[in-house]
C-alpha atoms as a PDB file:
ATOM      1  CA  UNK A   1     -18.597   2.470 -10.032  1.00  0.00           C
ATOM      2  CA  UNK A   2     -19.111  -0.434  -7.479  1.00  0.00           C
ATOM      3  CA  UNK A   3     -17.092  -3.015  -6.018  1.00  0.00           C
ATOM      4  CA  UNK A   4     -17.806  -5.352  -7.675  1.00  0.00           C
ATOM      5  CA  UNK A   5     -16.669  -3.869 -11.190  1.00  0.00           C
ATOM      6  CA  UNK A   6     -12.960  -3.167  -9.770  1.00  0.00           C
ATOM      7  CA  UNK A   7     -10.064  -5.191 -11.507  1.00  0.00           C
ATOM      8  CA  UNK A   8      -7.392  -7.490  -9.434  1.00  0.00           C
ATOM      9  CA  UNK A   9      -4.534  -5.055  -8.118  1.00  0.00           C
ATOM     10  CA  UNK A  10      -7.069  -1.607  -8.158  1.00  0.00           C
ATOM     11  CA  UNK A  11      -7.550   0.091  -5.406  1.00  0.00           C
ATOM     12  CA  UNK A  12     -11.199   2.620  -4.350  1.00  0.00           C
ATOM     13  CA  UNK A  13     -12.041   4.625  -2.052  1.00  0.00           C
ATOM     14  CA  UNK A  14     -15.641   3.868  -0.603  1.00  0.00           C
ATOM     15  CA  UNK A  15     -18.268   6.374  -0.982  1.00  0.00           C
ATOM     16  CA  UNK A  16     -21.038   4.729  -0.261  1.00  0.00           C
ATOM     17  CA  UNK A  17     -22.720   1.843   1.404  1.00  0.00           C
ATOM     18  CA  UNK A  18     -26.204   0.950  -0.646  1.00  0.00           C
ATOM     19  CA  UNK A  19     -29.032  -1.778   0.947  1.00  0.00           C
ATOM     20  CA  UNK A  20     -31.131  -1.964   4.213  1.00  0.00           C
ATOM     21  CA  UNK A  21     -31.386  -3.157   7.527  1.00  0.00           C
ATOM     22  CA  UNK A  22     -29.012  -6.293   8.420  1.00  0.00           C
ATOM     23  CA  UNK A  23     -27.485  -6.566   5.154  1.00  0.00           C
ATOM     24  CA  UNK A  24     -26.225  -2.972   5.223  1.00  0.00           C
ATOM     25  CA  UNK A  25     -25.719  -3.236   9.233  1.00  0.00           C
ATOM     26  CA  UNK A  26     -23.438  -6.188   8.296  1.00  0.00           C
ATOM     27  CA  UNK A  27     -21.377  -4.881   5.343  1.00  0.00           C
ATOM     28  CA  UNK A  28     -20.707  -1.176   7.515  1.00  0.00           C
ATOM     29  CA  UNK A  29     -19.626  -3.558  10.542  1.00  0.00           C
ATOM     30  CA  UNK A  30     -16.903  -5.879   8.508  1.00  0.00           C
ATOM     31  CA  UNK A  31     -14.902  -2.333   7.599  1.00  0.00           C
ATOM     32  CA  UNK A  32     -16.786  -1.413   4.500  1.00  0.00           C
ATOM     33  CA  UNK A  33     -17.736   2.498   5.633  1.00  0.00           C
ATOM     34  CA  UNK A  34     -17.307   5.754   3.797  1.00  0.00           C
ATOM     35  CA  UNK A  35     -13.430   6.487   3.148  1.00  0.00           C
ATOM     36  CA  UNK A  36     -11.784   2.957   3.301  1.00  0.00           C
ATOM     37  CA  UNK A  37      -9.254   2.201   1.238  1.00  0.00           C
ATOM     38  CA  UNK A  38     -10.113  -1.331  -0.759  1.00  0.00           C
ATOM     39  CA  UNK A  39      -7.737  -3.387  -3.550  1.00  0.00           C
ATOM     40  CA  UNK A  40      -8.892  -6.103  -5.008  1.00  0.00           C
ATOM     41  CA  UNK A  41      -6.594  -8.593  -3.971  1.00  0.00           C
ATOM     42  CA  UNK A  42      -8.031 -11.674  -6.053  1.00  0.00           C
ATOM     43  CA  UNK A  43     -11.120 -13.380  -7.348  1.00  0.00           C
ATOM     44  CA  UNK A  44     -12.904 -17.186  -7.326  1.00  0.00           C
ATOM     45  CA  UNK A  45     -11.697 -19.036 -10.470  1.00  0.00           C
ATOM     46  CA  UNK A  46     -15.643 -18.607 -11.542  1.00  0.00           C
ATOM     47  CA  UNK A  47     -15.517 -15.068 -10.904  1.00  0.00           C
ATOM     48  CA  UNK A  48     -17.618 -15.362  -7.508  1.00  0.00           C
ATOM     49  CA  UNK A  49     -16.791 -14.639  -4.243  1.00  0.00           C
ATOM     50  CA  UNK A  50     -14.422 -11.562  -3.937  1.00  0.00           C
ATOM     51  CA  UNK A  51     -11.260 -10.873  -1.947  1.00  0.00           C
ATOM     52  CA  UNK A  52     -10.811  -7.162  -0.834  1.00  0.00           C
ATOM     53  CA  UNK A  53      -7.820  -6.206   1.293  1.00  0.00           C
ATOM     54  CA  UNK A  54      -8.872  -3.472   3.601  1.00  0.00           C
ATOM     55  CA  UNK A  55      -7.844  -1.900   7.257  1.00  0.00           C
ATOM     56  CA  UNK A  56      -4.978  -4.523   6.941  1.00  0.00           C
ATOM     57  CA  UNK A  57      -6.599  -7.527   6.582  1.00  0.00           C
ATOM     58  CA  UNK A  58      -8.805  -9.811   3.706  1.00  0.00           C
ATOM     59  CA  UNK A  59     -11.990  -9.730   3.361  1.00  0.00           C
ATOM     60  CA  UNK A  60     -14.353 -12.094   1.088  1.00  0.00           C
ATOM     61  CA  UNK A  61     -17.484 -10.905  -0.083  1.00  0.00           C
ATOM     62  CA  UNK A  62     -19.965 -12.075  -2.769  1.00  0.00           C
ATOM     63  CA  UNK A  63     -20.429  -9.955  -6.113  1.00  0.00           C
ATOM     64  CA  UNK A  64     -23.897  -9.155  -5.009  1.00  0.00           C
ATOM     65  CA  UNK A  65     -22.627  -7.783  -2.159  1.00  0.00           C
ATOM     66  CA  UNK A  66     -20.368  -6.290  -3.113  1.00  0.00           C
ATOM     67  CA  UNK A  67     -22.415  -4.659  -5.921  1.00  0.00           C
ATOM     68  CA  UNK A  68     -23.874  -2.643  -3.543  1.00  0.00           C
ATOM     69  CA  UNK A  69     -21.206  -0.890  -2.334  1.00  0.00           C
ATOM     70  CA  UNK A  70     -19.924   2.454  -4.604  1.00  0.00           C
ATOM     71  CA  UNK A  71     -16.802   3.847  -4.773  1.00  0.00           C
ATOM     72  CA  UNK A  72     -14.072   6.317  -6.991  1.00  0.00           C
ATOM     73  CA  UNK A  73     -10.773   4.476  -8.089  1.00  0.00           C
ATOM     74  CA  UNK A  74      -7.717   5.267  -6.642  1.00  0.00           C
ATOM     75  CA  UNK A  75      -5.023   6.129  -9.730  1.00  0.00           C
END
């Protein structure tokens, strides 16, 4: 699954980090590596951005973005 396909309140565990060059770059330096823990803490009333609580603080990231990004829930 991706990021982007989580539900509010679920939590993943990152495995991987799709995309190239500064887009991927960017996404690895705001937290988003290989085993972080992410919830989605909420979403834009029109479904678009995302906010993911990670490393103890919020991030907000777009769906496409975020689409890029795999990961295993977290029962």
């Amino acid at each position: 699954m991706t990021l982007n396909e989580l539900k509010i309140g679920q939590s993943c565990k990152i495995t991987k980090v799709n995309g190239e060059g500064a887009l991927r770059k960017r996404l690895l330096d705001m937290g988003l590596t290989p085993k972080t823990k992410v919830t989605l803490h909420k979403t834009a009333p029109m479904g678009d951005p995302i906010e993911l609580l990670l490393r103890g603080y919020n991030l907000t990231i777009r769906k496409e973005e975020a689409a890029r990004i795999e990961a295993e829930v977290i029962e």
